[in-house]
Protein backbone atom coordinates (compact mmCIF):
# COMPACT_ATOMS: atom_id res chain seq x y z
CA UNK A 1 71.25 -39.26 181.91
CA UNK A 2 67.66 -39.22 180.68
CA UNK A 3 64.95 -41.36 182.44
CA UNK A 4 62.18 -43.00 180.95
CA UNK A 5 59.29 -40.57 180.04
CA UNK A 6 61.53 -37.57 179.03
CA UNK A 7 63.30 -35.95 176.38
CA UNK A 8 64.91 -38.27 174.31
CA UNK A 9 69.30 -36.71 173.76
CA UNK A 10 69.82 -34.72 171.49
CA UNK A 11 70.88 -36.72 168.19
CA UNK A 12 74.28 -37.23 167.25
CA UNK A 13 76.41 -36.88 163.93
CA UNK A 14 75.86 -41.23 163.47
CA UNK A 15 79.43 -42.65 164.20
CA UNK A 16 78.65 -44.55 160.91
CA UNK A 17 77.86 -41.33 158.74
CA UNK A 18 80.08 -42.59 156.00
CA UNK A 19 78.00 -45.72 156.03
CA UNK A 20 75.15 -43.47 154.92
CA UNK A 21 76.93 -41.59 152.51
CA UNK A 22 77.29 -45.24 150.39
CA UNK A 23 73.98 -45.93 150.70
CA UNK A 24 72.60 -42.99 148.76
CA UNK A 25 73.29 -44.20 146.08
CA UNK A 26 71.66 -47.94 146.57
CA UNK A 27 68.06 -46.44 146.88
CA UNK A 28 66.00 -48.34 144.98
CA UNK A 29 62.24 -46.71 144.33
CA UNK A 30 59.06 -48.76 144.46
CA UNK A 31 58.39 -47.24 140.59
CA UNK A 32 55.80 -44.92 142.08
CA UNK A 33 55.75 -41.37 140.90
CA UNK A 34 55.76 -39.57 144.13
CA UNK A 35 55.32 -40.35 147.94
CA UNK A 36 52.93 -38.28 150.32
CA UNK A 37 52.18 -34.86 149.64
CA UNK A 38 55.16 -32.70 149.61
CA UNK A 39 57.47 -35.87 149.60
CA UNK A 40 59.97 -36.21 146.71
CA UNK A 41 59.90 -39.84 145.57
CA UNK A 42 62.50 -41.70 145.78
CA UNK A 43 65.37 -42.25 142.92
CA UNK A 44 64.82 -45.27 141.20
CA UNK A 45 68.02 -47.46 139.92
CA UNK A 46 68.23 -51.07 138.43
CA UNK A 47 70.12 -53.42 139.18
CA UNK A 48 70.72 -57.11 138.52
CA UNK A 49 69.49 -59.28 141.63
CA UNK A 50 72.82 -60.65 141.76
CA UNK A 51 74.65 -57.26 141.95
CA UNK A 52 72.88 -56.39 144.63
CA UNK A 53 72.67 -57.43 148.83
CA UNK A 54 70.23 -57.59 151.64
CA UNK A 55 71.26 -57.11 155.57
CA UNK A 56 69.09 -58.57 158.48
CA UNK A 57 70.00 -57.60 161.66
CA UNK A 58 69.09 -60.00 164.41
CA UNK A 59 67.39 -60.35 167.72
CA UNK A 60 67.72 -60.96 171.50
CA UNK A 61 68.94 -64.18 172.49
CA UNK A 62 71.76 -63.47 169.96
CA UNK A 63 73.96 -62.00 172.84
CA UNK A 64 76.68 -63.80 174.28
CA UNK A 65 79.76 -62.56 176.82
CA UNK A 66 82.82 -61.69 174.28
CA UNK A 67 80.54 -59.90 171.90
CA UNK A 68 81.75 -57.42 170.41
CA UNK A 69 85.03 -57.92 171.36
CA UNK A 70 86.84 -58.26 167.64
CA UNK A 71 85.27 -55.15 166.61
CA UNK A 72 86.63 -52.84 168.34
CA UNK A 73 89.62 -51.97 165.99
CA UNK A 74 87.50 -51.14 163.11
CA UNK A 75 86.54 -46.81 162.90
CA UNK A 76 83.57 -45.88 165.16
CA UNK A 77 83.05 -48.86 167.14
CA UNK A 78 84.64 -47.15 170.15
CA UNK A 79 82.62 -44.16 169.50
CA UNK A 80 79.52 -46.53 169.42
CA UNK A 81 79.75 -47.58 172.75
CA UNK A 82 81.08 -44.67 173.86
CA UNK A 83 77.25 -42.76 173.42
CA UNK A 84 76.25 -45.93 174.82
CA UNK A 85 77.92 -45.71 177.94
CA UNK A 86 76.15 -41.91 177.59
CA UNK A 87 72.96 -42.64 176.74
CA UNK A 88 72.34 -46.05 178.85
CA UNK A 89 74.33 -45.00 181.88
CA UNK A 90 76.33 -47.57 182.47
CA UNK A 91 79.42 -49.27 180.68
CA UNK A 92 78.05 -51.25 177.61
CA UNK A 93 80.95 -52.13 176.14
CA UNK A 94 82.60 -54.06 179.82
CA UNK A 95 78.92 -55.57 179.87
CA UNK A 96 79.42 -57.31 176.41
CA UNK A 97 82.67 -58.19 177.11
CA UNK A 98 82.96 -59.57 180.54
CA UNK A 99 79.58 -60.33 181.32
CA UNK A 100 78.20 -61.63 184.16
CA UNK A 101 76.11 -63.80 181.72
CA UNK A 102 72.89 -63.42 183.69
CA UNK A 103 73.09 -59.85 183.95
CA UNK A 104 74.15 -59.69 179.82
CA UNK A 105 70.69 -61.78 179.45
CA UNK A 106 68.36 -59.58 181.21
CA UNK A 107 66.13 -57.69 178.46
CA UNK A 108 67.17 -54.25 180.00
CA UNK A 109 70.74 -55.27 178.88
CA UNK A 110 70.46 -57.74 176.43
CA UNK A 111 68.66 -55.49 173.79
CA UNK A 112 70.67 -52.27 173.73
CA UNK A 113 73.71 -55.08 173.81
CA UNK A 114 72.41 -56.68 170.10
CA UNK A 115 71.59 -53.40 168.83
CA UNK A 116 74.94 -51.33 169.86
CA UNK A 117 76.99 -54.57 168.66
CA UNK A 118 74.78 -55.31 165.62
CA UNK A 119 75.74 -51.46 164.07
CA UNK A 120 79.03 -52.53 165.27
CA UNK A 121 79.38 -54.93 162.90
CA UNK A 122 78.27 -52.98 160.20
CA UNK A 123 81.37 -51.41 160.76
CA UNK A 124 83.54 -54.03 160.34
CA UNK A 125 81.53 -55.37 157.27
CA UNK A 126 82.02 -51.44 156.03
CA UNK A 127 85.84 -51.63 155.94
CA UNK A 128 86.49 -55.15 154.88
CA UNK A 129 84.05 -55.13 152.04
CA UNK A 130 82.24 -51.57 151.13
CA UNK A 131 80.75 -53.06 147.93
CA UNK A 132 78.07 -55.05 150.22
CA UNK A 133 77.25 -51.91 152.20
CA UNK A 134 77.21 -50.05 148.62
CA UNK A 135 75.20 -52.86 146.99
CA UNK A 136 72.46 -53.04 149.76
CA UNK A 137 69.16 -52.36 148.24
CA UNK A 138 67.12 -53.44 151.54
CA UNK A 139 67.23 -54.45 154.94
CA UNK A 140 65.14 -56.15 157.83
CA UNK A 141 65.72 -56.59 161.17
CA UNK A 142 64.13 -59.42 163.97
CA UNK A 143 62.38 -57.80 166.62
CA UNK A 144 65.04 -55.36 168.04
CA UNK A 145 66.99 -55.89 165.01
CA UNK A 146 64.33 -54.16 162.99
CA UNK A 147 65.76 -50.55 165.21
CA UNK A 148 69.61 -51.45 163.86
CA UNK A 149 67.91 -51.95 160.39
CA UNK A 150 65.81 -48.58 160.37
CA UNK A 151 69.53 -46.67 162.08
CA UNK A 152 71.17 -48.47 159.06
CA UNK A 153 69.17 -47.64 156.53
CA UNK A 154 69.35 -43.64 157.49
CA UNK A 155 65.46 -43.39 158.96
CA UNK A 156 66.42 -42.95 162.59
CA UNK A 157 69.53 -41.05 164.60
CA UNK A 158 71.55 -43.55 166.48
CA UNK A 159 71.41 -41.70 169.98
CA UNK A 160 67.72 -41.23 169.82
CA UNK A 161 67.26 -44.85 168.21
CA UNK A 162 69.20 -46.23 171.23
CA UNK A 163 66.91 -43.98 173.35
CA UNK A 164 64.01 -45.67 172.46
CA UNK A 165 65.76 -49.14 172.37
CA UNK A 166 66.44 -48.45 176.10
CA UNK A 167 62.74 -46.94 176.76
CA UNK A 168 61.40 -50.21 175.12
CA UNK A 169 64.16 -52.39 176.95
CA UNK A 170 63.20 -51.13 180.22
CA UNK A 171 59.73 -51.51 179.62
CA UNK A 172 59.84 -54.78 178.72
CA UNK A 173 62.34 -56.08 181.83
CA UNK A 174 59.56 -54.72 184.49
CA UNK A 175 56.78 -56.87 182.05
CA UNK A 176 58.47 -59.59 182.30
CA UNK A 177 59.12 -59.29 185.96
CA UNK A 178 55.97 -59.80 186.53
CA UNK A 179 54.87 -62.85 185.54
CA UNK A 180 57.26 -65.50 185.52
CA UNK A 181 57.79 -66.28 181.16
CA UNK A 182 59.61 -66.89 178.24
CA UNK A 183 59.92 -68.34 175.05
CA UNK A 184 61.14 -71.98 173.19
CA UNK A 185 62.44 -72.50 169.85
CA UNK A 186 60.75 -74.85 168.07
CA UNK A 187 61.63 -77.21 165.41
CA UNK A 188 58.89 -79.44 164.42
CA UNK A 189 57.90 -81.83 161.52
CA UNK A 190 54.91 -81.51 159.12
CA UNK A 191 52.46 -83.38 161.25
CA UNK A 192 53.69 -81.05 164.23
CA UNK A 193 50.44 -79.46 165.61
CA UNK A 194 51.32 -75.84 167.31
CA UNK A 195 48.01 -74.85 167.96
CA UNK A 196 46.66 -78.16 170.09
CA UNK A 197 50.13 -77.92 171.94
CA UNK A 198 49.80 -74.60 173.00
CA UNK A 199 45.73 -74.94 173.97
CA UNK A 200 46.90 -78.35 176.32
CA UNK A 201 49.98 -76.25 178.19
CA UNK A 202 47.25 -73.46 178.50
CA UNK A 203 44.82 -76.23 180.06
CA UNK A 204 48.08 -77.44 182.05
CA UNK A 205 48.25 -74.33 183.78
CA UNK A 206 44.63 -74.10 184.46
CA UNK A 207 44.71 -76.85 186.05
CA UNK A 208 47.81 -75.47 188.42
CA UNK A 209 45.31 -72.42 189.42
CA UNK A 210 46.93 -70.37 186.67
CA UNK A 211 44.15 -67.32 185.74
CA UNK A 212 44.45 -66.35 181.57
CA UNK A 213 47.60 -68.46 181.42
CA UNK A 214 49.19 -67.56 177.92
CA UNK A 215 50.77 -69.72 175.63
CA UNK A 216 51.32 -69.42 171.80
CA UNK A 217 53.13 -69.11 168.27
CA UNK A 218 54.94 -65.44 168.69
CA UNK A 219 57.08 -65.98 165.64
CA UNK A 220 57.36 -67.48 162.52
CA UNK A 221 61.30 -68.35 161.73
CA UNK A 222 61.14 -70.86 158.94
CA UNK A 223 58.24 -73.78 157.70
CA UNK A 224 59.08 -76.08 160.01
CA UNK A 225 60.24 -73.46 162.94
CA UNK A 226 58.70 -72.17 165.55
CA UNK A 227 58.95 -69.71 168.67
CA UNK A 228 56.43 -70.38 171.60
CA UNK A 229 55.63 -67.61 173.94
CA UNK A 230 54.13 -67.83 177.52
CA UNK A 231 53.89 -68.81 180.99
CA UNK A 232 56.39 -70.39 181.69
CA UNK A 233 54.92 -73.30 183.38
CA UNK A 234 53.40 -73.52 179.73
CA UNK A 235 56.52 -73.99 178.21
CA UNK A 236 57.86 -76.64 180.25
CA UNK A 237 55.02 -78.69 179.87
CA UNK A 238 55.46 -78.78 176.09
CA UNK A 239 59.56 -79.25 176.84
CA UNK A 240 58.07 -82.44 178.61
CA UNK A 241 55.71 -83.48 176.60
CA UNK A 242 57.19 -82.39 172.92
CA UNK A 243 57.30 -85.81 171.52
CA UNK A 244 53.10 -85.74 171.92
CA UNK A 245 53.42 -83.40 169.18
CA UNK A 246 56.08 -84.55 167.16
CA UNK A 247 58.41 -81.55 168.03
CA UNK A 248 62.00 -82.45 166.70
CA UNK A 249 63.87 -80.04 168.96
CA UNK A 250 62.91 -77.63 171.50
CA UNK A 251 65.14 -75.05 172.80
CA UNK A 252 64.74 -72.29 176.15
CA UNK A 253 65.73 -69.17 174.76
CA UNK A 254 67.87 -66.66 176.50
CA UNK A 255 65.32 -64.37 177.10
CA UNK A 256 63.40 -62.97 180.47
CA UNK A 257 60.42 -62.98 178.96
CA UNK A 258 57.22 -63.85 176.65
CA UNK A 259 57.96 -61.16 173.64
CA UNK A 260 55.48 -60.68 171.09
CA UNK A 261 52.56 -61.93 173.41
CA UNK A 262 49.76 -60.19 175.61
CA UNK A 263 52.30 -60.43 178.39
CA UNK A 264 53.84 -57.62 177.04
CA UNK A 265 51.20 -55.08 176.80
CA UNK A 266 52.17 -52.88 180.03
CA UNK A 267 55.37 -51.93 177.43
CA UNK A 268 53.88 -50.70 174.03
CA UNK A 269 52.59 -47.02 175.60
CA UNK A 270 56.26 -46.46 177.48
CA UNK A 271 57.77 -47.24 173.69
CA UNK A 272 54.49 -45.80 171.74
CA UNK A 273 55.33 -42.80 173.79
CA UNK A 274 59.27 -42.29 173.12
CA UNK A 275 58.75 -42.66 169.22
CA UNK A 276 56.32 -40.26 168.93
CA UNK A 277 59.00 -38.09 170.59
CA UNK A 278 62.31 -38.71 168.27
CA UNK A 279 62.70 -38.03 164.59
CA UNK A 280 62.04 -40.20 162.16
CA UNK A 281 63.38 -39.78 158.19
CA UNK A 282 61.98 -41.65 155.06
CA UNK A 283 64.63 -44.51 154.77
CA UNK A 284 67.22 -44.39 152.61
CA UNK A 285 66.50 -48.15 151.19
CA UNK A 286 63.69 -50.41 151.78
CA UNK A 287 63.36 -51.72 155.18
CA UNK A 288 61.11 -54.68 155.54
CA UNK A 289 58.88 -54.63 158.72
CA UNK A 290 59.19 -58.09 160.66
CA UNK A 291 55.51 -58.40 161.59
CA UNK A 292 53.56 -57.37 158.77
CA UNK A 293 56.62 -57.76 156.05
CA UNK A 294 55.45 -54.91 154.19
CA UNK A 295 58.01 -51.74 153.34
CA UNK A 296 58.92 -49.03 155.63
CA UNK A 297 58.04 -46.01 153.10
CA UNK A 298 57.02 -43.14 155.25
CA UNK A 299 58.30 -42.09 158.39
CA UNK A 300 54.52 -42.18 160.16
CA UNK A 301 54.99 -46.01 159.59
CA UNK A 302 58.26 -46.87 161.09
CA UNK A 303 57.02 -45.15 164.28
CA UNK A 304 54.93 -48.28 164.71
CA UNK A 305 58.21 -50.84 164.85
């Protein structure tokens, strides 16, 4: 098995291939004539919004023991965990099944867990309904969900994506292993004020002798929904205190760590590292990038997911 730092495997003939095949003909072009030099563009159909379908593939802190489990008698799924078990090392599949929980929620397991299961499901969706994998004229994925999205929509190989999944994975487990975070789920109400509770649970753990604490808005889920990153003293001081700030509901995720904050920066050069090394195609549809929400076009681009 490959450690982190070298070659990524050698890519694979994609268990879902015949996914692929029905999404050649659901590319929809931006209406530009051409893309970068020496790049076709991209065929251009029309369709009526309403003949037409959109997949998002979701995140971490999505995994729970039993995933996976009624998808195993749909075509590929075995072979999907199967390079798994090749690529990661270890037994994916018994993971998602059995569990333990804690070890399931660890980021080192938990993200190649979503990803592997999410393309799972594609799978199923594949042979029960073809039309919505036929019909898909775009696709987005949260956080690690935006790799299943990219593997979906034909601009990565599945080995190497998983590769990098498990580069970024492991990357991210020793990050948060080193300062004790995590992140909360947020609903709020109109008059909730994110910024002033994030600036007092920073001043909360200044005043508990914690240096450059962190604490803040890492993503945007819907108007009134928020997820809060940090310390994790920081985040049970606004669990405490959430009525101060009119916070309807507030919710520990299942996650080891702060994603999406400054607490992560020891991982982006392991992960800017292993996509620079693994190909990457022009996707087949457009694939909407969580943190900027513009489109995927080129492959330079989607090396920065």
């Amino acid at each position: 098995m490959a450690e982190p730092g070298s070659n990524p495997p050698e890519p694979i003939v994609a268990p879902g291939a015949s996914v692929a095949d029905l999404l050649e003909g659901a590319v929809v072009g931006d209406g530009e004539e051409g893309g970068e030099e020496g790049e076709a563009a991209a065929p251009v159909t029309t369709r009526a919004p309403e003949e037409t379908t959109v997949l998002l593939f979701p995140g971490q802190g999505s995994q729970f023991v039993g995933m996976g489990r009624g998808l195993l008698r749909y075509p590929n799924v075995r072979d999907l965990f199967r390079v798994a078990q090749e690529v990661l090392g270890y037994d994916l599949l018994d993971l998602c099944l059995n569990g333990p929980r804690a070890e399931l929620d660890r980021t080192v397991h938990s993200q190649p867990a979503v990803f592997v299961s999410s393309l799972a499901a594609v799978e199923k969706l594949h042979h029960q309904c073809p039309a919505i994998v036929e019909n898909c004229v775009a696709a987005a994925g949260f956080s690690i969900g935006e790799y299943a999205a990219l593997v979906f929509a034909g601009a990565m190989d599945y080995s190497e994506a998983l590769y990098a999944v498990k580069v970024r994975a492991e990357a991210m487990q020793e990050a948060s292993e080193a300062v004790p975070s995590g992140m909360i789920s947020v609903v709020g109400r109109n008059k909730s004020d994110y910024f002033a509770a994030c600036s007092d649970a920073r001043e909360y753990c200044k005043s508990i002798n914690i240096e450059n604490p962190v604490c803040e808005v890492s993503n945007y889920l819907f108007p009134d929904g928020r997820v809060i990153a940090g310390h994790l003293q920081a985040l049970e001081f606004l669990q405490k205190n959430s009525k101060r700030y009119s916070f309807g509901r507030v919710k520990m995720l299942p996650v080891s760590g702060a994603f999406h904050t400054q607490l992560m920066h020891s991982a982006t050069e392991p992960l800017s590292e292993v996509l620079k090394s693994i190909n990457i195609q022009s996707p087949l549809i457009r694939v909407y990038s969580n943190v900027d929400c513009n489109i995927y076009k080129h492959p330079k681009t989607s090396k920065n997911c």
